[in-house]
C-alpha atoms as a PDB file:
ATOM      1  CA  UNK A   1     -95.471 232.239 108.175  1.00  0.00           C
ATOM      2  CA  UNK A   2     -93.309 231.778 104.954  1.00  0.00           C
ATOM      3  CA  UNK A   3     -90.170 233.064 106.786  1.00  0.00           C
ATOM      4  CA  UNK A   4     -90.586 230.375 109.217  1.00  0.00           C
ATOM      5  CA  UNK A   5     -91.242 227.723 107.292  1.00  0.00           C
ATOM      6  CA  UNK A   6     -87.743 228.584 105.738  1.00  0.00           C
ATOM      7  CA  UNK A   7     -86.087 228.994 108.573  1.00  0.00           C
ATOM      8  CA  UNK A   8     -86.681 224.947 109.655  1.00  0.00           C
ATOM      9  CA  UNK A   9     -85.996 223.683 106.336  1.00  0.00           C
ATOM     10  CA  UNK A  10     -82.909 225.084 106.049  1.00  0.00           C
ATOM     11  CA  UNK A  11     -81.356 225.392 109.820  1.00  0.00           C
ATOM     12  CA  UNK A  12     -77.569 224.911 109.863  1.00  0.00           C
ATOM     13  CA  UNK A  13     -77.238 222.399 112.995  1.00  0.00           C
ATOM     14  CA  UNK A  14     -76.038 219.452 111.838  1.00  0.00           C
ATOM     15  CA  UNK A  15     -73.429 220.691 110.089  1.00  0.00           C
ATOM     16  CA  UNK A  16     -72.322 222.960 113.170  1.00  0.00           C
ATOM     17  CA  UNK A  17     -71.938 220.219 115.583  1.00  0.00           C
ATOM     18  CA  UNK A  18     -70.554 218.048 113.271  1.00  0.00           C
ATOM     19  CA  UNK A  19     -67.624 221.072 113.340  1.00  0.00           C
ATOM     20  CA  UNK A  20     -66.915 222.118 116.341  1.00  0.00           C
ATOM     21  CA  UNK A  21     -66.676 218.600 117.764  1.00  0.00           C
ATOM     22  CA  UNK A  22     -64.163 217.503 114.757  1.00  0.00           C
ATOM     23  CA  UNK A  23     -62.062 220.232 115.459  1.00  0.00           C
ATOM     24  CA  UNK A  24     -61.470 219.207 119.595  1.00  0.00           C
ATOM     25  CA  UNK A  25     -60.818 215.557 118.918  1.00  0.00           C
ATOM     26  CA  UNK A  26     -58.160 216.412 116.108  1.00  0.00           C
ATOM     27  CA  UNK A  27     -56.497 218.536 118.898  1.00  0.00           C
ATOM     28  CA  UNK A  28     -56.638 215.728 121.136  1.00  0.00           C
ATOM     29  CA  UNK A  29     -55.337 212.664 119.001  1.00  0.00           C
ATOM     30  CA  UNK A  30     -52.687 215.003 117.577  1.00  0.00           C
ATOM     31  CA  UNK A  31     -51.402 215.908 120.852  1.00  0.00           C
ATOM     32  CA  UNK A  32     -51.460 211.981 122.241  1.00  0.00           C
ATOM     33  CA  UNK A  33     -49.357 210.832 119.524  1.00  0.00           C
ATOM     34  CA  UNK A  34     -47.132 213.705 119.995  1.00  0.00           C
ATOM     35  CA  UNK A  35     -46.368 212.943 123.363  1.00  0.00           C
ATOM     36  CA  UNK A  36     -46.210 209.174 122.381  1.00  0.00           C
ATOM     37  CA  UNK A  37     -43.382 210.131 120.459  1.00  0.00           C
ATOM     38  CA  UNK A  38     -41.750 212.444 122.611  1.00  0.00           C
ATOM     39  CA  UNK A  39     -42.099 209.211 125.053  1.00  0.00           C
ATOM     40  CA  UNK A  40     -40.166 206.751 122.743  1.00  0.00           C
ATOM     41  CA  UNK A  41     -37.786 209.365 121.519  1.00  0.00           C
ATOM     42  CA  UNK A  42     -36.258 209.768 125.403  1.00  0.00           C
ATOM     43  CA  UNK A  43     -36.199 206.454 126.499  1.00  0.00           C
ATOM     44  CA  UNK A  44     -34.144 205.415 123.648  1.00  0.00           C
ATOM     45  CA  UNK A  45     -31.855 208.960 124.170  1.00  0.00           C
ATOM     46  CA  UNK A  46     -31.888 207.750 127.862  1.00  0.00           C
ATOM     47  CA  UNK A  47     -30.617 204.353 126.567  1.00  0.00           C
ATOM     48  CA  UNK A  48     -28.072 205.601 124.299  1.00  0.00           C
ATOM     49  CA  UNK A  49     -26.519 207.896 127.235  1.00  0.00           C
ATOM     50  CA  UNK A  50     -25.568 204.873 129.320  1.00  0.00           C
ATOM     51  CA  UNK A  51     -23.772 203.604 127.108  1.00  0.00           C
ATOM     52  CA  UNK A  52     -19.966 204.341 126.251  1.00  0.00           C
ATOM     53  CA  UNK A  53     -20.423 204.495 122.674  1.00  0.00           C
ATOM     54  CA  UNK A  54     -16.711 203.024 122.133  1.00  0.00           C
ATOM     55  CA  UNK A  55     -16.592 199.731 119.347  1.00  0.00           C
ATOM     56  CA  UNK A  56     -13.854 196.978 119.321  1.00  0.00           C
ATOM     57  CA  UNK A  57     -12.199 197.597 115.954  1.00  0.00           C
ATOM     58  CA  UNK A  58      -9.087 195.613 117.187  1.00  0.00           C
ATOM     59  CA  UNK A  59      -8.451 192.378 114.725  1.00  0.00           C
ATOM     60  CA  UNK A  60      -5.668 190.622 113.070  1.00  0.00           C
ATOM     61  CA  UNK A  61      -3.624 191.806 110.119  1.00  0.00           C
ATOM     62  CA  UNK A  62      -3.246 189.622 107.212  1.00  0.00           C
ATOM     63  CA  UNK A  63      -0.419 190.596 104.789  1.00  0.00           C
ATOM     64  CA  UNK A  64       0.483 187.682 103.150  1.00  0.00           C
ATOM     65  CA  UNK A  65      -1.733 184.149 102.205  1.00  0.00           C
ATOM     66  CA  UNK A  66       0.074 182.077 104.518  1.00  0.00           C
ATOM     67  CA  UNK A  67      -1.402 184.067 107.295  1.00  0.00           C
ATOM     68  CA  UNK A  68      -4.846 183.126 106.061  1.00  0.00           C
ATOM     69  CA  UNK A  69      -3.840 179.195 107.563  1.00  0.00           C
ATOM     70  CA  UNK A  70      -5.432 175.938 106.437  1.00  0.00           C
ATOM     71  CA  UNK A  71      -8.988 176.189 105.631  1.00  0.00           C
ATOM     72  CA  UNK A  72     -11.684 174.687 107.792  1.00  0.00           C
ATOM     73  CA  UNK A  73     -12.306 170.828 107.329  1.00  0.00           C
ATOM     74  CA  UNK A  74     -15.659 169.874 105.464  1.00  0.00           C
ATOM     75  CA  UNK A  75     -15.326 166.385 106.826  1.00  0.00           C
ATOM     76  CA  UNK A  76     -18.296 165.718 109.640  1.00  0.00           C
ATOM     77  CA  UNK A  77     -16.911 164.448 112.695  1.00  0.00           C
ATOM     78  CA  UNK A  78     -18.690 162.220 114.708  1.00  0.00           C
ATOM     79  CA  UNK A  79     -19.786 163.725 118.323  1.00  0.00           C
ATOM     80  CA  UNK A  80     -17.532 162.244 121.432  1.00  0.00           C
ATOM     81  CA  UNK A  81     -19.282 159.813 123.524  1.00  0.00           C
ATOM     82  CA  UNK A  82     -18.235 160.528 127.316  1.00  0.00           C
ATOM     83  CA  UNK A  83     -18.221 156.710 128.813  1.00  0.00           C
ATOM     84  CA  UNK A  84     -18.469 156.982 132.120  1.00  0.00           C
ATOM     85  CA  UNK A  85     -15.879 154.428 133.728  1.00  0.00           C
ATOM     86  CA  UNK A  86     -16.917 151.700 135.928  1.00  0.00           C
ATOM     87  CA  UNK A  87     -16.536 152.431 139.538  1.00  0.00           C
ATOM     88  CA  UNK A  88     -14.586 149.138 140.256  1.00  0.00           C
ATOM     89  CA  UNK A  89     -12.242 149.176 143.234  1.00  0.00           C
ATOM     90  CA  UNK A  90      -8.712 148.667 143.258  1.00  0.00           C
ATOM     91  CA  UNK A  91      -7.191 144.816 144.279  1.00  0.00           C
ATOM     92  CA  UNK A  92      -5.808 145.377 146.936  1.00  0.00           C
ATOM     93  CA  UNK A  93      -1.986 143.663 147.864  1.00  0.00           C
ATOM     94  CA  UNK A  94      -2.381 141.277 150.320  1.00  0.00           C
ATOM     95  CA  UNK A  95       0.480 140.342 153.016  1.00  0.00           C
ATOM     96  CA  UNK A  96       3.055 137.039 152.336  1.00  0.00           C
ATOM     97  CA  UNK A  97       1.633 134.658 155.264  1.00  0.00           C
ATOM     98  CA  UNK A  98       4.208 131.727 156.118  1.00  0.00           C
ATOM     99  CA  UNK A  99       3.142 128.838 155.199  1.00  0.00           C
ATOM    100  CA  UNK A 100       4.669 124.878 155.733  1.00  0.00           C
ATOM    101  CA  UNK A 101       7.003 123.483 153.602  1.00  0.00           C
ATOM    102  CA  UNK A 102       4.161 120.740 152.767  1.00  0.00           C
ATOM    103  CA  UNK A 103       2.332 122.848 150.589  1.00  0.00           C
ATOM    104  CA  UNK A 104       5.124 124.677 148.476  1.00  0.00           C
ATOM    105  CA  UNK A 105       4.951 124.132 144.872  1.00  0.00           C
ATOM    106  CA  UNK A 106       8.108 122.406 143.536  1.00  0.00           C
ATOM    107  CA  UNK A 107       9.961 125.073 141.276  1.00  0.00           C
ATOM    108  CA  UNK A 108      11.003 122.089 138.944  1.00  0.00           C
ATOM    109  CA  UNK A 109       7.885 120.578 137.935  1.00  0.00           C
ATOM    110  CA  UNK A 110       8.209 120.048 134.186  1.00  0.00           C
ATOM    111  CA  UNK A 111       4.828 119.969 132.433  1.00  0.00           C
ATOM    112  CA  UNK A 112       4.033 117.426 129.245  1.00  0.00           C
ATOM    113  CA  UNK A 113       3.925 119.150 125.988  1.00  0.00           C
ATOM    114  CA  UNK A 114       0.632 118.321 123.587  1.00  0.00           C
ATOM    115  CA  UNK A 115       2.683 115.365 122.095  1.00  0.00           C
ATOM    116  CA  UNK A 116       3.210 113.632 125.237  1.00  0.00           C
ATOM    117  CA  UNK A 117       0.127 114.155 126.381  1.00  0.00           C
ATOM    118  CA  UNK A 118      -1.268 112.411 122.582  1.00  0.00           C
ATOM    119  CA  UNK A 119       1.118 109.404 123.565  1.00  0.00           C
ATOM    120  CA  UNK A 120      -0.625 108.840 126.531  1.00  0.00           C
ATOM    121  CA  UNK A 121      -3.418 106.035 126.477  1.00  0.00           C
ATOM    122  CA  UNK A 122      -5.809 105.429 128.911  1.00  0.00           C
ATOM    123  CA  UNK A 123      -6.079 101.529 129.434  1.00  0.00           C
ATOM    124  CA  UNK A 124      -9.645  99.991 129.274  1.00  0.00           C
ATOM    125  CA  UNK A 125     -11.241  99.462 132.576  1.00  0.00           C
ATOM    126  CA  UNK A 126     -12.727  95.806 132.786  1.00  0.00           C
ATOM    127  CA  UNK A 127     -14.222  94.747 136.521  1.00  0.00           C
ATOM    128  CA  UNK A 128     -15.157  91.386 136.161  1.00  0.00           C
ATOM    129  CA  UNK A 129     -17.346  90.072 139.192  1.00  0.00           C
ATOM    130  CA  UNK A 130     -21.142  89.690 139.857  1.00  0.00           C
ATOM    131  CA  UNK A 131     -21.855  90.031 135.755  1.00  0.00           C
ATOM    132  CA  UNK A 132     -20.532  93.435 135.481  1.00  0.00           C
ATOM    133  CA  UNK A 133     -17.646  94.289 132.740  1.00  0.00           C
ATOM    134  CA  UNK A 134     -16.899  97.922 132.510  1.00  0.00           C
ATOM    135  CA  UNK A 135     -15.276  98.739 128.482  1.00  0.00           C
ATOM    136  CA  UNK A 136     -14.198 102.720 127.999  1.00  0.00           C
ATOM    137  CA  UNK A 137     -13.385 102.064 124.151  1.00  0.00           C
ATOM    138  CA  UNK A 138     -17.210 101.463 123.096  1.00  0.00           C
ATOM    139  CA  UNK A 139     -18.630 102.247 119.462  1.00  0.00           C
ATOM    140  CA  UNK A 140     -19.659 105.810 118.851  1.00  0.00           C
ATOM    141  CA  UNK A 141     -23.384 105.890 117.818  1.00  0.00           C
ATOM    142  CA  UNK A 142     -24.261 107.258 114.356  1.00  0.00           C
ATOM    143  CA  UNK A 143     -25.785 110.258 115.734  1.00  0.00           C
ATOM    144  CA  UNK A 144     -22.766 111.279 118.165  1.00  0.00           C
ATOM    145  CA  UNK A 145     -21.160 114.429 117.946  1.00  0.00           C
ATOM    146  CA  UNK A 146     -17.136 113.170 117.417  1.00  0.00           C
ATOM    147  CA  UNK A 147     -14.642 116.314 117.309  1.00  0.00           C
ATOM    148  CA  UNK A 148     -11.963 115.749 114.624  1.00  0.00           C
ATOM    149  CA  UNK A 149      -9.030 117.201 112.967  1.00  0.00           C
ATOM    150  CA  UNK A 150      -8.810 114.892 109.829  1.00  0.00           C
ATOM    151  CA  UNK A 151     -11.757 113.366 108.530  1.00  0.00           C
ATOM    152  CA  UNK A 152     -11.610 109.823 107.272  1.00  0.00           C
ATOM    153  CA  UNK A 153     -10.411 109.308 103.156  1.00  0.00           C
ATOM    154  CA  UNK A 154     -11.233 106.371 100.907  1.00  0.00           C
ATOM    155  CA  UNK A 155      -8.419 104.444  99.641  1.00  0.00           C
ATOM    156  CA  UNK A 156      -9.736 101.298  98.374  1.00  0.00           C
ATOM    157  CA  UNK A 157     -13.256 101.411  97.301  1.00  0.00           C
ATOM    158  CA  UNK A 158     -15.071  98.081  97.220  1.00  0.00           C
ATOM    159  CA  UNK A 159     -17.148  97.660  93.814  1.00  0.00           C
ATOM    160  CA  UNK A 160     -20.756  95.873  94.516  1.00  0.00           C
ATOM    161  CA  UNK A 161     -21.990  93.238  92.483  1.00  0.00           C
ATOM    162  CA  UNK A 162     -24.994  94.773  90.398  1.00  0.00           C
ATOM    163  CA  UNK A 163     -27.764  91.989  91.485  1.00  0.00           C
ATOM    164  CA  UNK A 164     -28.913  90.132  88.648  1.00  0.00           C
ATOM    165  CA  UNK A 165     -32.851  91.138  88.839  1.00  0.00           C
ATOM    166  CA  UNK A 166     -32.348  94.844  88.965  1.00  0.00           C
ATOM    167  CA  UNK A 167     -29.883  94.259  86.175  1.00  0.00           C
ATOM    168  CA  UNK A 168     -32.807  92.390  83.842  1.00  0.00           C
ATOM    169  CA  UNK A 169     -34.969  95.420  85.079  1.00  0.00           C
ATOM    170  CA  UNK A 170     -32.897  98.130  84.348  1.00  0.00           C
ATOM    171  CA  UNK A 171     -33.312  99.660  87.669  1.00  0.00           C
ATOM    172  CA  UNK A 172     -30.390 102.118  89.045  1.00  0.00           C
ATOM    173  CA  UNK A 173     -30.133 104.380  92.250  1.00  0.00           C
ATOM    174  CA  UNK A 174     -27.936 105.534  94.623  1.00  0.00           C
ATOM    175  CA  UNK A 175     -27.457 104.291  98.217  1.00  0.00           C
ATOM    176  CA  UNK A 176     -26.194 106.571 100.969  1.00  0.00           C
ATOM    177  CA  UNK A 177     -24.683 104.709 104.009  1.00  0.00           C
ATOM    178  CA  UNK A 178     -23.627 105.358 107.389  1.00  0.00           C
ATOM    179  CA  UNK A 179     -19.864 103.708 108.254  1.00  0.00           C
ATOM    180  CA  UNK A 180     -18.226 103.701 111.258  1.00  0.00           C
ATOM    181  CA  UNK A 181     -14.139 103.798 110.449  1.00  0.00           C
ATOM    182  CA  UNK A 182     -12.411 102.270 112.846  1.00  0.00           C
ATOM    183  CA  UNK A 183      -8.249 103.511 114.082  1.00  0.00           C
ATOM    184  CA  UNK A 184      -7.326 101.191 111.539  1.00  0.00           C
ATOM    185  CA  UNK A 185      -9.185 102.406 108.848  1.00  0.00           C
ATOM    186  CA  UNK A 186     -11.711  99.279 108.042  1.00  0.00           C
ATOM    187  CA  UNK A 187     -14.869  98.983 108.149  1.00  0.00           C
ATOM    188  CA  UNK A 188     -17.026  98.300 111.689  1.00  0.00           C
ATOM    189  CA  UNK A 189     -20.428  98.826 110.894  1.00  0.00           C
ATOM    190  CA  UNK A 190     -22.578 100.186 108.599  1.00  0.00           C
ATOM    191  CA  UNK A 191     -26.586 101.182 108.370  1.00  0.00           C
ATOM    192  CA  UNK A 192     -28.475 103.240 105.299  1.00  0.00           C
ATOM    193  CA  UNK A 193     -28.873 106.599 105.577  1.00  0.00           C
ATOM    194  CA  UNK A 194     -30.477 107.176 102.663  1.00  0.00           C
ATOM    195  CA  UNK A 195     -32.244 104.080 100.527  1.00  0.00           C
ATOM    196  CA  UNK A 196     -32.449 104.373  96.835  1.00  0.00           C
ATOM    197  CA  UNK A 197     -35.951 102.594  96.945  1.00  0.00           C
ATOM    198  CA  UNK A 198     -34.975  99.250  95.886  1.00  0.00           C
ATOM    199  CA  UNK A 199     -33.973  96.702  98.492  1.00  0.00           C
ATOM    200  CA  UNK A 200     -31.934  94.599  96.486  1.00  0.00           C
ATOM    201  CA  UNK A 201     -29.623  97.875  95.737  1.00  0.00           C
ATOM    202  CA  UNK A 202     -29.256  98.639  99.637  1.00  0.00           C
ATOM    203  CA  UNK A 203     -28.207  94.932 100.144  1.00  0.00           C
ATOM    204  CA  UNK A 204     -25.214  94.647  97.871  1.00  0.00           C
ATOM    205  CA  UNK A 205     -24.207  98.313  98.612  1.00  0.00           C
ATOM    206  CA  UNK A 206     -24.133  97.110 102.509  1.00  0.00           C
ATOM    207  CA  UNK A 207     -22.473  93.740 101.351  1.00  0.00           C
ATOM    208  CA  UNK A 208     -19.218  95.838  99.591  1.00  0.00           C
ATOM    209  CA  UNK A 209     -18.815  98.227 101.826  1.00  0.00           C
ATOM    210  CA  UNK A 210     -16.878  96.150 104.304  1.00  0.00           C
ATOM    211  CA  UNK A 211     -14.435  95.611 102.017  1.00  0.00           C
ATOM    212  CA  UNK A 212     -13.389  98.905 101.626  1.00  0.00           C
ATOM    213  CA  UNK A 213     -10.174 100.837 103.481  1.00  0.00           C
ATOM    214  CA  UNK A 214     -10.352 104.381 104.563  1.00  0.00           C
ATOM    215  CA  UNK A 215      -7.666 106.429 106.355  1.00  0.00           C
ATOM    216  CA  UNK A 216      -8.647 106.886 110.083  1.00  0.00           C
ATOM    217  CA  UNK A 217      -9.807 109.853 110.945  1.00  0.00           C
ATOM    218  CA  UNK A 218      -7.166 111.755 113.318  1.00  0.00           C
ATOM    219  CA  UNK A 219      -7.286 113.784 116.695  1.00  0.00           C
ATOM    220  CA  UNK A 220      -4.932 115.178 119.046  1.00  0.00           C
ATOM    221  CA  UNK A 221      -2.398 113.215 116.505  1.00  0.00           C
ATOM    222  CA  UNK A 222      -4.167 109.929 117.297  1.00  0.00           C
ATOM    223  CA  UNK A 223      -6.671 107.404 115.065  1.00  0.00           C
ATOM    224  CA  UNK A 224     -10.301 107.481 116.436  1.00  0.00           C
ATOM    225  CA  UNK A 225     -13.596 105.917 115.400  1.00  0.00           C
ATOM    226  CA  UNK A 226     -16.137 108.057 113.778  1.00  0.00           C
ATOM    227  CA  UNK A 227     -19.534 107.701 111.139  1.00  0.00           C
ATOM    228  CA  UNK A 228     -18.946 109.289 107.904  1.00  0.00           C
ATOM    229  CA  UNK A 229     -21.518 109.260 104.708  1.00  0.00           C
ATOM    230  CA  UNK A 230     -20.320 107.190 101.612  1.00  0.00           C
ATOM    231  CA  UNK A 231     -22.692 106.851  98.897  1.00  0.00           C
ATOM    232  CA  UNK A 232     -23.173 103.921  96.697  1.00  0.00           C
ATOM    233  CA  UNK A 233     -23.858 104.505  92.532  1.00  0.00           C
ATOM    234  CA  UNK A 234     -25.844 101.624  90.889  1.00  0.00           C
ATOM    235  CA  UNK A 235     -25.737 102.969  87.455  1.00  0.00           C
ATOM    236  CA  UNK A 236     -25.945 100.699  83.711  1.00  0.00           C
ATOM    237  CA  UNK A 237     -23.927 102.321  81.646  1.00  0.00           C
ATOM    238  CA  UNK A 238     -25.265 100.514  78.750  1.00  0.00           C
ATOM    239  CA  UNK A 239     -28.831  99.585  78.744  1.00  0.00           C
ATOM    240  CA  UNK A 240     -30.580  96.772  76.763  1.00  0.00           C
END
């Protein structure tokens, strides 16, 4: 009973199995990746044998360092922009058709130069009948757009009489007023643009400024009528 009882405590069949089944899967995974190799090892012999095996070693010779030629340029150029043309079709030459001797164009028609046509001065228009009276030459308005070449110039400016109760009050300011110059360079009219805030100021700056004397302003080499700004200064120069 003792030799049995030995016999199952120390049986050996574990480590048998454990053996003999180690020893048939190393056989088998050795000989797969074997025959993997074997595998890549023709394909790429297969490969190889289509190939020629010959190699360009043709190139240029360079004995001297003018045969290198000008290095590249660093400079960035900018890409080409194809612009595709418009598809616009050709004029095409049309055929001489007689026409009547009415409607040639004289060949010695002389045309006026820019002076001549600056000489030339439309007369005034005037209807009279049933109340109506037509006049071209009217006054600009003070907000008109006039074109000119030369703007008006002062030549003789008009000095206003300080009035006596600003005087006393020591009260000064400066008037901007609208003119109109006329072509002969007085005065037509005048408004304020701009008051200086004191009512007797604006009165005497209106009074003198009719007696002043501009050069006319000039376009297309003749005088015209046009507003211009022209300020007034009411200023004591010594106060009491």
């Amino acid at each position: 009973m003792a030799k049995r009882y030995d016999c199952a405590i120390y049986s050996p069949y574990g480590a048998y199995e454990l053996k003999s089944k180690y020893q048939k899967y190393f056989m088998m995974s050795t000989g797969i990746v074997t025959g993997f190799f074997l595998l890549i090892t023709g394909i790429y012999l297969i490969i190889s044998s289509l190939d020629d095996g010959t190699i360009d070693i043709t190139g240029r010779v360079i004995k001297t360092v003018a045969d290198l030629g000008p290095p590249p340029s660093v400079a960035h150029k900018p890409p080409q922009i194809q612009v595709q043309q418009p598809d616009i079709a050709l004029p095409k030459i049309g055929i001489p058709k007689p026409v009547a001797d009415e409607e040639l164009l004289d060949e010695d028609v002389v045309l006026a130069t820019k002076d001549e046509l600056a000489e030339i001065v439309a007369p005034d228009i005037t209807a009279e009948g049933e109340g109506i009276v037509i006049d071209i030459d009217d006054d600009p308005l003070p907000g008109d757009f006039i074109p000119v070449e030369i703007y008006p110039e002062i030549i003789y400016k008009e000095r206003p009489e300080y009035p006596r109760l600003a005087r006393q009050a020591q009260l000064e300011g400066i008037v901007y007023l609208r003119v109109l110059v006329k072509q002969d360079g007085s005065v037509g009219d005048a408004i304020v643009e701009k008051t200086s805030g004191i009512a007797s100021l604006d009165d005497a700056a209106l009074k003198a400024v009719f007696g002043c004397k501009f050069k006319p302003a000039i376009q297309n080499g003749r005088p015209i009528k046009v507003w211009v700004s022209f300020p007034y200064e009411f200023i004591l120069h010594a106060k009491q």
